[in-house]
PDB file of N, CA and C in Angstrom:
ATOM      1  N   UNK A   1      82.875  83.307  92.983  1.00  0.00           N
ATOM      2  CA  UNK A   1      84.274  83.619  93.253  1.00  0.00           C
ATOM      3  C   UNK A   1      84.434  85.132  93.236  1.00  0.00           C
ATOM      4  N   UNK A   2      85.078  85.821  94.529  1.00  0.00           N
ATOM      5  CA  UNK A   2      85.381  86.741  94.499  1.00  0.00           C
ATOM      6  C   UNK A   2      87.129  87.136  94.129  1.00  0.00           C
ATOM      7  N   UNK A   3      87.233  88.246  92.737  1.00  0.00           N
ATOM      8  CA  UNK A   3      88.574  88.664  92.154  1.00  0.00           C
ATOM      9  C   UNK A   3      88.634  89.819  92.939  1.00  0.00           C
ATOM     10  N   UNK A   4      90.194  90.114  93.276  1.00  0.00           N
ATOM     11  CA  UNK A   4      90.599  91.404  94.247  1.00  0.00           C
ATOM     12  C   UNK A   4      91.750  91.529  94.002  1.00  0.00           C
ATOM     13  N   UNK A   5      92.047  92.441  92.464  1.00  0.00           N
ATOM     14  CA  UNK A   5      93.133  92.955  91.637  1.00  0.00           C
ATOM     15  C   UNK A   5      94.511  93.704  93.209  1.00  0.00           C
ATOM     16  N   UNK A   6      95.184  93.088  92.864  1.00  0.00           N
ATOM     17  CA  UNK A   6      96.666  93.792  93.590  1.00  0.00           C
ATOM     18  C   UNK A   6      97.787  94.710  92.956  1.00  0.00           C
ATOM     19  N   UNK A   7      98.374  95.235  93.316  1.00  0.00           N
ATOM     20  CA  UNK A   7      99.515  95.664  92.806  1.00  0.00           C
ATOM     21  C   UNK A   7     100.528  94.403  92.284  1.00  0.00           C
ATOM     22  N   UNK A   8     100.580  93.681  93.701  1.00  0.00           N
ATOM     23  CA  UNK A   8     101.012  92.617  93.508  1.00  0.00           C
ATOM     24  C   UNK A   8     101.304  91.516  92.633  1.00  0.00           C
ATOM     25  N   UNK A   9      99.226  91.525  91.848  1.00  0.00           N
ATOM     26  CA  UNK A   9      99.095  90.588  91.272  1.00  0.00           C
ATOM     27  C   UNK A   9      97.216  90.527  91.527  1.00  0.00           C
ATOM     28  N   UNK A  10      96.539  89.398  92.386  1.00  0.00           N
ATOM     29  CA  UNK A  10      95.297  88.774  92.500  1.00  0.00           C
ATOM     30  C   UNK A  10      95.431  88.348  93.797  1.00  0.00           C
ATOM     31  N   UNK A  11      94.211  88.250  93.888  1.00  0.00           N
ATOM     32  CA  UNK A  11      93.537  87.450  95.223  1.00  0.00           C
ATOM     33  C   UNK A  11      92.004  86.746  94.285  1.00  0.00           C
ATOM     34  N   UNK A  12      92.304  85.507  94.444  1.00  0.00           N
ATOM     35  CA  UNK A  12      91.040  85.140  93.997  1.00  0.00           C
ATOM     36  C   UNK A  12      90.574  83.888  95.667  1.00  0.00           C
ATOM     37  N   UNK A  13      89.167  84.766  96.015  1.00  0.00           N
ATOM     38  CA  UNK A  13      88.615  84.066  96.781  1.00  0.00           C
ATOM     39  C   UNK A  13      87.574  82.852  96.419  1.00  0.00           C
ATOM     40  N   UNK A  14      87.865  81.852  96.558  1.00  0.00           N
ATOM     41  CA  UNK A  14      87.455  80.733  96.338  1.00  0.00           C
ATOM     42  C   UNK A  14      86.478  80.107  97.158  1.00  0.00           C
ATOM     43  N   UNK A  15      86.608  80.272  98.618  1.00  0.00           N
ATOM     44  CA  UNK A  15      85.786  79.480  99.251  1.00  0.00           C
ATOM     45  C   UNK A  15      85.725  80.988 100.823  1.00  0.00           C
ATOM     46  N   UNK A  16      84.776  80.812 101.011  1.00  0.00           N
ATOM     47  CA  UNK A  16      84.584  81.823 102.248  1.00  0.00           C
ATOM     48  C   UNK A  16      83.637  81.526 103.101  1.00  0.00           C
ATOM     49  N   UNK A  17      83.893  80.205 103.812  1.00  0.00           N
ATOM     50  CA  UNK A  17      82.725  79.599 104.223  1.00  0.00           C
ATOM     51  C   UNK A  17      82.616  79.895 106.082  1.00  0.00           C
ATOM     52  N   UNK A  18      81.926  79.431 106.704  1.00  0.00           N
ATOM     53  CA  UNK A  18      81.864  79.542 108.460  1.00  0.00           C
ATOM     54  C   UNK A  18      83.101  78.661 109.091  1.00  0.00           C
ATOM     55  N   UNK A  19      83.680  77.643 108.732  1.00  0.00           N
ATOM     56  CA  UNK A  19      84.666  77.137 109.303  1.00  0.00           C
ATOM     57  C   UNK A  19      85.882  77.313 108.670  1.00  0.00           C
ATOM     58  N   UNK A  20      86.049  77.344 107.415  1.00  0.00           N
ATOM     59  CA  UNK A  20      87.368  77.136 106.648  1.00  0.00           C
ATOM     60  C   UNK A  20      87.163  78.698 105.052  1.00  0.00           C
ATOM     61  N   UNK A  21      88.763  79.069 104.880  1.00  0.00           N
ATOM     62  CA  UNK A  21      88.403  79.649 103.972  1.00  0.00           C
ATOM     63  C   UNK A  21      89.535  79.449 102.810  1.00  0.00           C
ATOM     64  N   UNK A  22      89.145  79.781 101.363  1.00  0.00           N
ATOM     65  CA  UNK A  22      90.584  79.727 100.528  1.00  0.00           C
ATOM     66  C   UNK A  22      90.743  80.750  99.353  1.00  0.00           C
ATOM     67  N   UNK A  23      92.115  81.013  99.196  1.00  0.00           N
ATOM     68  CA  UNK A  23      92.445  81.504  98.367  1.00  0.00           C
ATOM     69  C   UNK A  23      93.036  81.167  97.047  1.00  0.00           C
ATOM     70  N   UNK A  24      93.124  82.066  95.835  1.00  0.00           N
ATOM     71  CA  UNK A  24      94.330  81.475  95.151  1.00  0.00           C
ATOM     72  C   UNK A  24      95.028  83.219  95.171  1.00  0.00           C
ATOM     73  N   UNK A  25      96.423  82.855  95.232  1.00  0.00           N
ATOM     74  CA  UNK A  25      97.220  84.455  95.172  1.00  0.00           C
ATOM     75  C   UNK A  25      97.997  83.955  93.935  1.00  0.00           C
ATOM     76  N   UNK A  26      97.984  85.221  93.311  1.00  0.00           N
ATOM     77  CA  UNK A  26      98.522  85.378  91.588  1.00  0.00           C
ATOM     78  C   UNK A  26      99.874  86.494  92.419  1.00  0.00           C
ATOM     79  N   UNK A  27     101.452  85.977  92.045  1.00  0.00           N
ATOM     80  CA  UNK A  27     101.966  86.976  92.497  1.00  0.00           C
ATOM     81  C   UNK A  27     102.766  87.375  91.387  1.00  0.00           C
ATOM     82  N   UNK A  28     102.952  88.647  90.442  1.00  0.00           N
ATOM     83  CA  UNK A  28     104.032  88.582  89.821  1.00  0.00           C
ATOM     84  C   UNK A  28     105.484  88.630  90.460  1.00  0.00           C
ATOM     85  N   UNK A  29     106.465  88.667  89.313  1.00  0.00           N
ATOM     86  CA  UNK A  29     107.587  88.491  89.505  1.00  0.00           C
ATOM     87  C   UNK A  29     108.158  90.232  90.139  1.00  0.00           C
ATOM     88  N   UNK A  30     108.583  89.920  91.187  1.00  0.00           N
ATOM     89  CA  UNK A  30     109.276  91.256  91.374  1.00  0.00           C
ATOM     90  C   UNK A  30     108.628  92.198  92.249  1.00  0.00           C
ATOM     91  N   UNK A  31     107.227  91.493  92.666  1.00  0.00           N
ATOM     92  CA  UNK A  31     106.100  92.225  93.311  1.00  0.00           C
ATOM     93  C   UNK A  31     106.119  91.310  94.790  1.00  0.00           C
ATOM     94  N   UNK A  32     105.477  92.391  95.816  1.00  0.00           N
ATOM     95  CA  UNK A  32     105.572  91.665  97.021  1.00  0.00           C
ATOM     96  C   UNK A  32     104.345  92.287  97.889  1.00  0.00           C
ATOM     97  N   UNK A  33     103.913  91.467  98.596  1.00  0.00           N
ATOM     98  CA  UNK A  33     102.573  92.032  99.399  1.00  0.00           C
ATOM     99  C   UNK A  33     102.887  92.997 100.370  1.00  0.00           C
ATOM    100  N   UNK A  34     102.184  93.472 101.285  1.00  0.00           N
ATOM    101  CA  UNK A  34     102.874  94.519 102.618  1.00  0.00           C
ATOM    102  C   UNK A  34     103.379  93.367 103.647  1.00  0.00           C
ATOM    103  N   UNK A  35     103.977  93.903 104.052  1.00  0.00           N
ATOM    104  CA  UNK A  35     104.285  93.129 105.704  1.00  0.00           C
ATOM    105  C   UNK A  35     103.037  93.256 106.449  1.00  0.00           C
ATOM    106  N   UNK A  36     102.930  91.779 107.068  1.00  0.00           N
ATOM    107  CA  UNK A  36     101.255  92.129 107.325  1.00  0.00           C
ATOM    108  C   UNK A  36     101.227  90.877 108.889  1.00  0.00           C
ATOM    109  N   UNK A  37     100.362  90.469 109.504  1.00  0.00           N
ATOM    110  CA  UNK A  37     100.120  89.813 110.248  1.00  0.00           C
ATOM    111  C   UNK A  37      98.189  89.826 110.446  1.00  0.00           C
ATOM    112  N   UNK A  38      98.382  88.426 111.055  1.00  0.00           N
ATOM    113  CA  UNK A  38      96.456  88.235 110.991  1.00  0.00           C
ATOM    114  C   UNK A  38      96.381  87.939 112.476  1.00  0.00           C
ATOM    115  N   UNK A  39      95.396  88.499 113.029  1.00  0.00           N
ATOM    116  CA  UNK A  39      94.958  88.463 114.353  1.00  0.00           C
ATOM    117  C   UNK A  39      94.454  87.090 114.751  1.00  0.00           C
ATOM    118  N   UNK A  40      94.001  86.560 114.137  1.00  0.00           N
ATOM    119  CA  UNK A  40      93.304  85.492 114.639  1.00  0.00           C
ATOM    120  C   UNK A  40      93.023  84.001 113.596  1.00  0.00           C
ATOM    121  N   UNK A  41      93.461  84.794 112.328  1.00  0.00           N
ATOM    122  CA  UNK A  41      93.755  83.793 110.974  1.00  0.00           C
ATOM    123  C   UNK A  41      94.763  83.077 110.841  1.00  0.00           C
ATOM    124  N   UNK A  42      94.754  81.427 111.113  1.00  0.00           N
ATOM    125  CA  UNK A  42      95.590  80.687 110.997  1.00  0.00           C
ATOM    126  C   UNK A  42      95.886  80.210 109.479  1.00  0.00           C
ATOM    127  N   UNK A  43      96.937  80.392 108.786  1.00  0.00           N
ATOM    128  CA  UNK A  43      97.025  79.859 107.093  1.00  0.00           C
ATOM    129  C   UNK A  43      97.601  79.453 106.475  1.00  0.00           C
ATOM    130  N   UNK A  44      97.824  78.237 105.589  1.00  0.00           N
ATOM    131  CA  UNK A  44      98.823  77.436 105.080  1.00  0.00           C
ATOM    132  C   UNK A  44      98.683  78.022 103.663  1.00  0.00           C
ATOM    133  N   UNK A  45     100.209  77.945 103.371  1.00  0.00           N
ATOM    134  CA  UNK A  45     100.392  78.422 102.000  1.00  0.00           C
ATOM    135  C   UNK A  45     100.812  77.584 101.230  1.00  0.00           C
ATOM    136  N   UNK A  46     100.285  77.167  99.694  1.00  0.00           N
ATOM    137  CA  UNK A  46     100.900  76.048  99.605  1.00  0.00           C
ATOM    138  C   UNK A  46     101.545  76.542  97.673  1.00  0.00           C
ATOM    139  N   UNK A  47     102.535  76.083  97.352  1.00  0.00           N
ATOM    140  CA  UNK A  47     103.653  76.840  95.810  1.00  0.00           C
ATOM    141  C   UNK A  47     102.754  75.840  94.785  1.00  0.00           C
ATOM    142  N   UNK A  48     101.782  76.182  94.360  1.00  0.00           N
ATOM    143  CA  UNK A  48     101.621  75.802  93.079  1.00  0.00           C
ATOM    144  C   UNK A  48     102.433  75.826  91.911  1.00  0.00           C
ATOM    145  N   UNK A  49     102.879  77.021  91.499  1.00  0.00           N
ATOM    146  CA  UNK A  49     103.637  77.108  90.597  1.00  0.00           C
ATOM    147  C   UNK A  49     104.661  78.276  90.861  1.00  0.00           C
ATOM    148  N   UNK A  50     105.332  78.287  89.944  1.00  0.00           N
ATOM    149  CA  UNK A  50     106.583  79.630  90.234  1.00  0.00           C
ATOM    150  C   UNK A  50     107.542  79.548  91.835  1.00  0.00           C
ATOM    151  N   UNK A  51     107.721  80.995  92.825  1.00  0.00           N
ATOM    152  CA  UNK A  51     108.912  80.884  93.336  1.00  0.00           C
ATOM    153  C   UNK A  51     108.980  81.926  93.991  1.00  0.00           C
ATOM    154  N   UNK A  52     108.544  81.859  95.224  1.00  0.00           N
ATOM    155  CA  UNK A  52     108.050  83.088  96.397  1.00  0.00           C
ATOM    156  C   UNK A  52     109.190  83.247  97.466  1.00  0.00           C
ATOM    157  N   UNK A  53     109.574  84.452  97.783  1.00  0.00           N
ATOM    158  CA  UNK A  53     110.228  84.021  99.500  1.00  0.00           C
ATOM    159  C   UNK A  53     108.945  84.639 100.172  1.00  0.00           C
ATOM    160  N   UNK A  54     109.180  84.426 100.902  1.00  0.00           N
ATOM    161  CA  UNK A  54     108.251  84.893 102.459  1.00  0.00           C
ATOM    162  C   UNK A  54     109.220  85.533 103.558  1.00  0.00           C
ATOM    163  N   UNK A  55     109.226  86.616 103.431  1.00  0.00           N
ATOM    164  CA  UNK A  55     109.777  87.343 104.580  1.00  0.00           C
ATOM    165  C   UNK A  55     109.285  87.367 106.113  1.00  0.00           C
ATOM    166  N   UNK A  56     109.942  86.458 107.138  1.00  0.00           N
ATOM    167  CA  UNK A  56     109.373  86.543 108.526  1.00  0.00           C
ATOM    168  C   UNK A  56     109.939  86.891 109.141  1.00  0.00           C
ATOM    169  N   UNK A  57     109.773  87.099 110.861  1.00  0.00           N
ATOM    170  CA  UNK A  57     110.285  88.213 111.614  1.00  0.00           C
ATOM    171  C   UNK A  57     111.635  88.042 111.646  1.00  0.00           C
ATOM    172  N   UNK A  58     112.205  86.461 111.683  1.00  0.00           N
ATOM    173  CA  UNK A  58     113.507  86.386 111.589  1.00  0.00           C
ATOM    174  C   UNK A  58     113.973  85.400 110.694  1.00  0.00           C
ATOM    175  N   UNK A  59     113.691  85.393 109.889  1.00  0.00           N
ATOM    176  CA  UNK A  59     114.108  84.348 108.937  1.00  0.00           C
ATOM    177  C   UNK A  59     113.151  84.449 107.750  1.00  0.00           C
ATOM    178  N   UNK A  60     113.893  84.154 106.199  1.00  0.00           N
ATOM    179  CA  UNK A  60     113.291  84.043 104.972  1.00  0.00           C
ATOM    180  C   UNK A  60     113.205  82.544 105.142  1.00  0.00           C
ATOM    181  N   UNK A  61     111.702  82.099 104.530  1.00  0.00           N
ATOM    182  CA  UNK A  61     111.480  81.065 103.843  1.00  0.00           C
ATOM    183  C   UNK A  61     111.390  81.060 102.229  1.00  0.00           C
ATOM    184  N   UNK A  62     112.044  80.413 101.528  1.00  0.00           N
ATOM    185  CA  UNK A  62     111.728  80.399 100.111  1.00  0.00           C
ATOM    186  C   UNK A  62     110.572  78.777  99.972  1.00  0.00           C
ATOM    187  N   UNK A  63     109.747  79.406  99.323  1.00  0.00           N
ATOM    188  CA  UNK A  63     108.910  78.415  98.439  1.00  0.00           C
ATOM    189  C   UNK A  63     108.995  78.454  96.931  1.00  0.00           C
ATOM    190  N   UNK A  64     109.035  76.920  96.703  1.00  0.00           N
ATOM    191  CA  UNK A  64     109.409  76.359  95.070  1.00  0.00           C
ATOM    192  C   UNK A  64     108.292  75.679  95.153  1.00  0.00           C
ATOM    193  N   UNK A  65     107.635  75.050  93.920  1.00  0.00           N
ATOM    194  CA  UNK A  65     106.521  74.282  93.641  1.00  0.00           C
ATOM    195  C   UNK A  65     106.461  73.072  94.220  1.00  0.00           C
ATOM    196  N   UNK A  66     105.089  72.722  94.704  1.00  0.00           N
ATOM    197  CA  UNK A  66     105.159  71.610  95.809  1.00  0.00           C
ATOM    198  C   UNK A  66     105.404  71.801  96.957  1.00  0.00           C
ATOM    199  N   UNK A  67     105.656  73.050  97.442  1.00  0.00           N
ATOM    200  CA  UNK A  67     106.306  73.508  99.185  1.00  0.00           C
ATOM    201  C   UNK A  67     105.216  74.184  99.476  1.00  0.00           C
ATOM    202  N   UNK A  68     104.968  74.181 101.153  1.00  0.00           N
ATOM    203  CA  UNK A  68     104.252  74.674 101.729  1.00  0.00           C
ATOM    204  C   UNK A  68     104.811  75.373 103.079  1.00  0.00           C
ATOM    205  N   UNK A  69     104.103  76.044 103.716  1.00  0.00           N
ATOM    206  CA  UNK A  69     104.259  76.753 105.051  1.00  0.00           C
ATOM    207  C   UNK A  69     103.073  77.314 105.764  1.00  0.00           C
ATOM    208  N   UNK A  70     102.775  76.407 106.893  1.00  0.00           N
ATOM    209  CA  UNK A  70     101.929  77.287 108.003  1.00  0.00           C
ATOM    210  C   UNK A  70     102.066  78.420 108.514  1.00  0.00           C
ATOM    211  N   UNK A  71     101.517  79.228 109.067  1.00  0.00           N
ATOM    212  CA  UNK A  71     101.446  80.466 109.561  1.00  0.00           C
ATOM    213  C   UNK A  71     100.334  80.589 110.855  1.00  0.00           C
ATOM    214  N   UNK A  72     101.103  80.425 111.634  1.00  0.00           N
ATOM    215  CA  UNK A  72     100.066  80.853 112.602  1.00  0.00           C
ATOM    216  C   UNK A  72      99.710  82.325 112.737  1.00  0.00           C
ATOM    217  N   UNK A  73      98.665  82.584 113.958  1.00  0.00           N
ATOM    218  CA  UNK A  73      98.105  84.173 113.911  1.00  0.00           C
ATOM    219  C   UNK A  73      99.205  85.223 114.536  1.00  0.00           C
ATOM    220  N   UNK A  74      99.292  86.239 114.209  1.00  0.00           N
ATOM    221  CA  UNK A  74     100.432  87.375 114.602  1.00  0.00           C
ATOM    222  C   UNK A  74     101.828  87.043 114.379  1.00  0.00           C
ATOM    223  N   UNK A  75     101.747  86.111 113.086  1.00  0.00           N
ATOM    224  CA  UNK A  75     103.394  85.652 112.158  1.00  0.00           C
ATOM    225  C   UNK A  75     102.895  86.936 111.389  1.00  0.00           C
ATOM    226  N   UNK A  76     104.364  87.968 111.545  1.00  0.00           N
ATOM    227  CA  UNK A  76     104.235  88.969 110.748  1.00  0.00           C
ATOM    228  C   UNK A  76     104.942  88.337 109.572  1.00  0.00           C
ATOM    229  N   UNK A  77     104.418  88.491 108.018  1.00  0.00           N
ATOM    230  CA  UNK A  77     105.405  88.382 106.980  1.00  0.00           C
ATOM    231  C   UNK A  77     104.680  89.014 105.851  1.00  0.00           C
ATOM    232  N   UNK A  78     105.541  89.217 105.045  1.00  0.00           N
ATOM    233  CA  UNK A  78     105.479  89.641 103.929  1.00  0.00           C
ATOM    234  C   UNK A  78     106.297  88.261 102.452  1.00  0.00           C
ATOM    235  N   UNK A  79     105.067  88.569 101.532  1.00  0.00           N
ATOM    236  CA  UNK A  79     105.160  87.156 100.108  1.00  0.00           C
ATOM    237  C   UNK A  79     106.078  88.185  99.010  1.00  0.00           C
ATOM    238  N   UNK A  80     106.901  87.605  98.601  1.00  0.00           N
ATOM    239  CA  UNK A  80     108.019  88.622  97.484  1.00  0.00           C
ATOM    240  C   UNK A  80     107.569  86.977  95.947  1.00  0.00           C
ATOM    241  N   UNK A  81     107.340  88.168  95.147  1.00  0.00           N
ATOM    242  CA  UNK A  81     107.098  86.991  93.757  1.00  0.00           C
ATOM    243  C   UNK A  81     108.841  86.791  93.119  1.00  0.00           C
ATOM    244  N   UNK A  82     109.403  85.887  93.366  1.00  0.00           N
ATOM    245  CA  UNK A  82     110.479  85.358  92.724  1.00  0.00           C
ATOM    246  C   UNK A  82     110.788  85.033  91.515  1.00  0.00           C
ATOM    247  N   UNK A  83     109.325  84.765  90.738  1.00  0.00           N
ATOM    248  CA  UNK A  83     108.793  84.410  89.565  1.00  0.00           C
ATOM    249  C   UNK A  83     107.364  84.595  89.473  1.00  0.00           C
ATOM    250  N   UNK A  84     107.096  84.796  88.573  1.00  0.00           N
ATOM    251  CA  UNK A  84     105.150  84.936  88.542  1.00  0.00           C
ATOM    252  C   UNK A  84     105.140  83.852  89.015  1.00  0.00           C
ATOM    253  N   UNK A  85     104.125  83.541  90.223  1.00  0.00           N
ATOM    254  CA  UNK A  85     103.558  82.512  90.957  1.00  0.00           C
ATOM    255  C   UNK A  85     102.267  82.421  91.231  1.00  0.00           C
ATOM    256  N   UNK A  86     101.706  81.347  91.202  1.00  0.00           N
ATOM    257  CA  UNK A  86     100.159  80.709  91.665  1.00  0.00           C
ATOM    258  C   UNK A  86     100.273  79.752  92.929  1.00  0.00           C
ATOM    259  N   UNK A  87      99.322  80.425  94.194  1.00  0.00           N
ATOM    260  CA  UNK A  87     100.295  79.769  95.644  1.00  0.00           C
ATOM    261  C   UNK A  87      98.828  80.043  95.836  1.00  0.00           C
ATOM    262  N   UNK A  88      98.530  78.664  96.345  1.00  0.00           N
ATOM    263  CA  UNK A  88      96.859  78.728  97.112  1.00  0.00           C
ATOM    264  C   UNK A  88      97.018  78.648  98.754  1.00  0.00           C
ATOM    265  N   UNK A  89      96.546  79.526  99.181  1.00  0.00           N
ATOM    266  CA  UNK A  89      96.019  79.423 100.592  1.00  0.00           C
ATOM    267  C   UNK A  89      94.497  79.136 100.959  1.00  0.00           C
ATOM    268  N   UNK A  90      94.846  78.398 102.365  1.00  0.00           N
ATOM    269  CA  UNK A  90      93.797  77.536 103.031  1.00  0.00           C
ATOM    270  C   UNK A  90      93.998  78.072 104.414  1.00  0.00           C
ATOM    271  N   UNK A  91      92.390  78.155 104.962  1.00  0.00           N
ATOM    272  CA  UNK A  91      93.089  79.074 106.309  1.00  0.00           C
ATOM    273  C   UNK A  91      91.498  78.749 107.321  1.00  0.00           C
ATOM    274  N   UNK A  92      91.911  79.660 108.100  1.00  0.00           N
ATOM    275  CA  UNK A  92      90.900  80.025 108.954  1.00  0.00           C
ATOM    276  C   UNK A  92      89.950  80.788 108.400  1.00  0.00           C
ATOM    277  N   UNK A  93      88.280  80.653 108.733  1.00  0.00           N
ATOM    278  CA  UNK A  93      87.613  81.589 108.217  1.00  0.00           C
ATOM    279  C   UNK A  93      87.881  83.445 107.971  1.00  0.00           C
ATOM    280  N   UNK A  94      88.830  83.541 108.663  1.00  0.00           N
ATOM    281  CA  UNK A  94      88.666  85.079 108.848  1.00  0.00           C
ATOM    282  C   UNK A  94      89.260  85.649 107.923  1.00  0.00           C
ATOM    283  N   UNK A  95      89.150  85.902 106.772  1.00  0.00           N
ATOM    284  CA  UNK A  95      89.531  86.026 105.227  1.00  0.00           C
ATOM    285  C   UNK A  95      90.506  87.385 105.280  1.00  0.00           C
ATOM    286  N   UNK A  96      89.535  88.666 105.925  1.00  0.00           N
ATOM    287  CA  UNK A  96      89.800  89.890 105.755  1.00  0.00           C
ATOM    288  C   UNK A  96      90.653  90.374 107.182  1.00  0.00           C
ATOM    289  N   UNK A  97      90.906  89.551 107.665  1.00  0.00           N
ATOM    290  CA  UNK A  97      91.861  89.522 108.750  1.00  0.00           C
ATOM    291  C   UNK A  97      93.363  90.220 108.435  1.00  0.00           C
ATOM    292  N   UNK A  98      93.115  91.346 108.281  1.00  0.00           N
ATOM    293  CA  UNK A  98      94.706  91.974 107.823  1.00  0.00           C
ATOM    294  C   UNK A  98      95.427  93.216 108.412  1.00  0.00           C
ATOM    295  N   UNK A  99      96.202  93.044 109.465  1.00  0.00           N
ATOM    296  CA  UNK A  99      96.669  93.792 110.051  1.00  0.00           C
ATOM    297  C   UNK A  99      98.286  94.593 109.134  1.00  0.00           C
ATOM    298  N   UNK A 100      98.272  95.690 108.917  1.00  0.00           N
ATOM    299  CA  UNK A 100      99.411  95.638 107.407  1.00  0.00           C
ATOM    300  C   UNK A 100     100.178  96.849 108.792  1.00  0.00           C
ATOM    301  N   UNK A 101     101.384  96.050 108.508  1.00  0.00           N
ATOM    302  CA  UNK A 101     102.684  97.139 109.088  1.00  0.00           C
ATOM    303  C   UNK A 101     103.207  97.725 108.124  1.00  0.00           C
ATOM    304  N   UNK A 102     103.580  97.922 106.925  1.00  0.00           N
ATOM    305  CA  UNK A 102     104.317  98.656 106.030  1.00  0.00           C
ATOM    306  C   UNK A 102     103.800  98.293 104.785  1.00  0.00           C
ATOM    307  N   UNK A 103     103.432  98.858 104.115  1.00  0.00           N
ATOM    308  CA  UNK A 103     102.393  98.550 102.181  1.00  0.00           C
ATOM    309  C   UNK A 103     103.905  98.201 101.461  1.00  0.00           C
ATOM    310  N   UNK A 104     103.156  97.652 100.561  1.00  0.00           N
ATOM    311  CA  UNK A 104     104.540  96.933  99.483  1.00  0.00           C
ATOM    312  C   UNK A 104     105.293  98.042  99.437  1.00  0.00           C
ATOM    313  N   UNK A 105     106.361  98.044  98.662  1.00  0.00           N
ATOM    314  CA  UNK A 105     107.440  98.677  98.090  1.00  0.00           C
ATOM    315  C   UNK A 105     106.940  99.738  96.929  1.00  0.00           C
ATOM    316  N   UNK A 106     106.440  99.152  95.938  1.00  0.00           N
ATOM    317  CA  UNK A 106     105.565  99.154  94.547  1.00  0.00           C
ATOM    318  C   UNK A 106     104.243  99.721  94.319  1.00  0.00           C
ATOM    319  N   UNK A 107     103.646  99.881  95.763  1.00  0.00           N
ATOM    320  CA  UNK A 107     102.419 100.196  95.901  1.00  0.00           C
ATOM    321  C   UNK A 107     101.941 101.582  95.076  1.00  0.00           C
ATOM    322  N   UNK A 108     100.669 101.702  94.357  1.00  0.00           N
ATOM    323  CA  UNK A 108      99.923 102.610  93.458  1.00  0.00           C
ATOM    324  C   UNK A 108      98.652 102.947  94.521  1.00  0.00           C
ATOM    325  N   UNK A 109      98.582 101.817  94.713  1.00  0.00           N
ATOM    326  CA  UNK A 109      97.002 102.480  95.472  1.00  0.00           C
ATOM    327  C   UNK A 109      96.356 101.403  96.571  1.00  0.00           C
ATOM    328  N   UNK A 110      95.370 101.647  96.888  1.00  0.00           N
ATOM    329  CA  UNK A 110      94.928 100.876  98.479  1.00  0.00           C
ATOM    330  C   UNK A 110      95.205  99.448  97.750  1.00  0.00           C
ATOM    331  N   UNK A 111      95.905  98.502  98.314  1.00  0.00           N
ATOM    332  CA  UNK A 111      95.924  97.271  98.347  1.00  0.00           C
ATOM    333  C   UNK A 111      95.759  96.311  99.660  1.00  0.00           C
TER     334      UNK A 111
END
């Protein structure tokens, strides 16, 4: 398992295989990823625990535990932690697929 400390929170890579890949994202409360979009990475997000919105091009989705949301490739959004949250993603192999339009809010250093 690969750990990849955030401002945010975590990225723990779980599976990084040739067809399929997964994550778990640790988000704290109050913390939010960059606005970002994936070229070619298709990825379902799914609310383990806690209480995320997801900022998209035109519309917020909020996720509560038990909720999920697909994402297809070049969905720009950005994950806001509502509550410390544990939200696993499942996706397309292309892990490092990260096209970032604007770095968090909060940001300290390369995330």
């Amino acid at each position: 398992m690969k750990e990849i400390l955030k401002d945010w929170g975590k990225e723990l890579w779980i599976a990084e295989e040739a067809e399929y890949g997964g994550k778990i994202l640790v988000i704290r409360e109050n913390k939010s990823t960059s606005q970002h979009y994936h070229k070619d990475k298709k990825e379902t997000i799914y609310c383990f625990r806690g209480l995320v919105d997801i900022i998209l091009t035109e519309k917020m989705v909020t996720l509560r535990e038990g909720e999920d949301i697909t994402l297809s490739p070049k969905t720009i959004h950005r994950i806001i932690g509502k509550k410390d949250s544990v939200l696993f993603e499942v996706s397309t192999p292309q892990l490092a697929d990260v096209v970032r339009i604007q770095e968090n809010p909060n940001k300290t250093s390369k995330t």
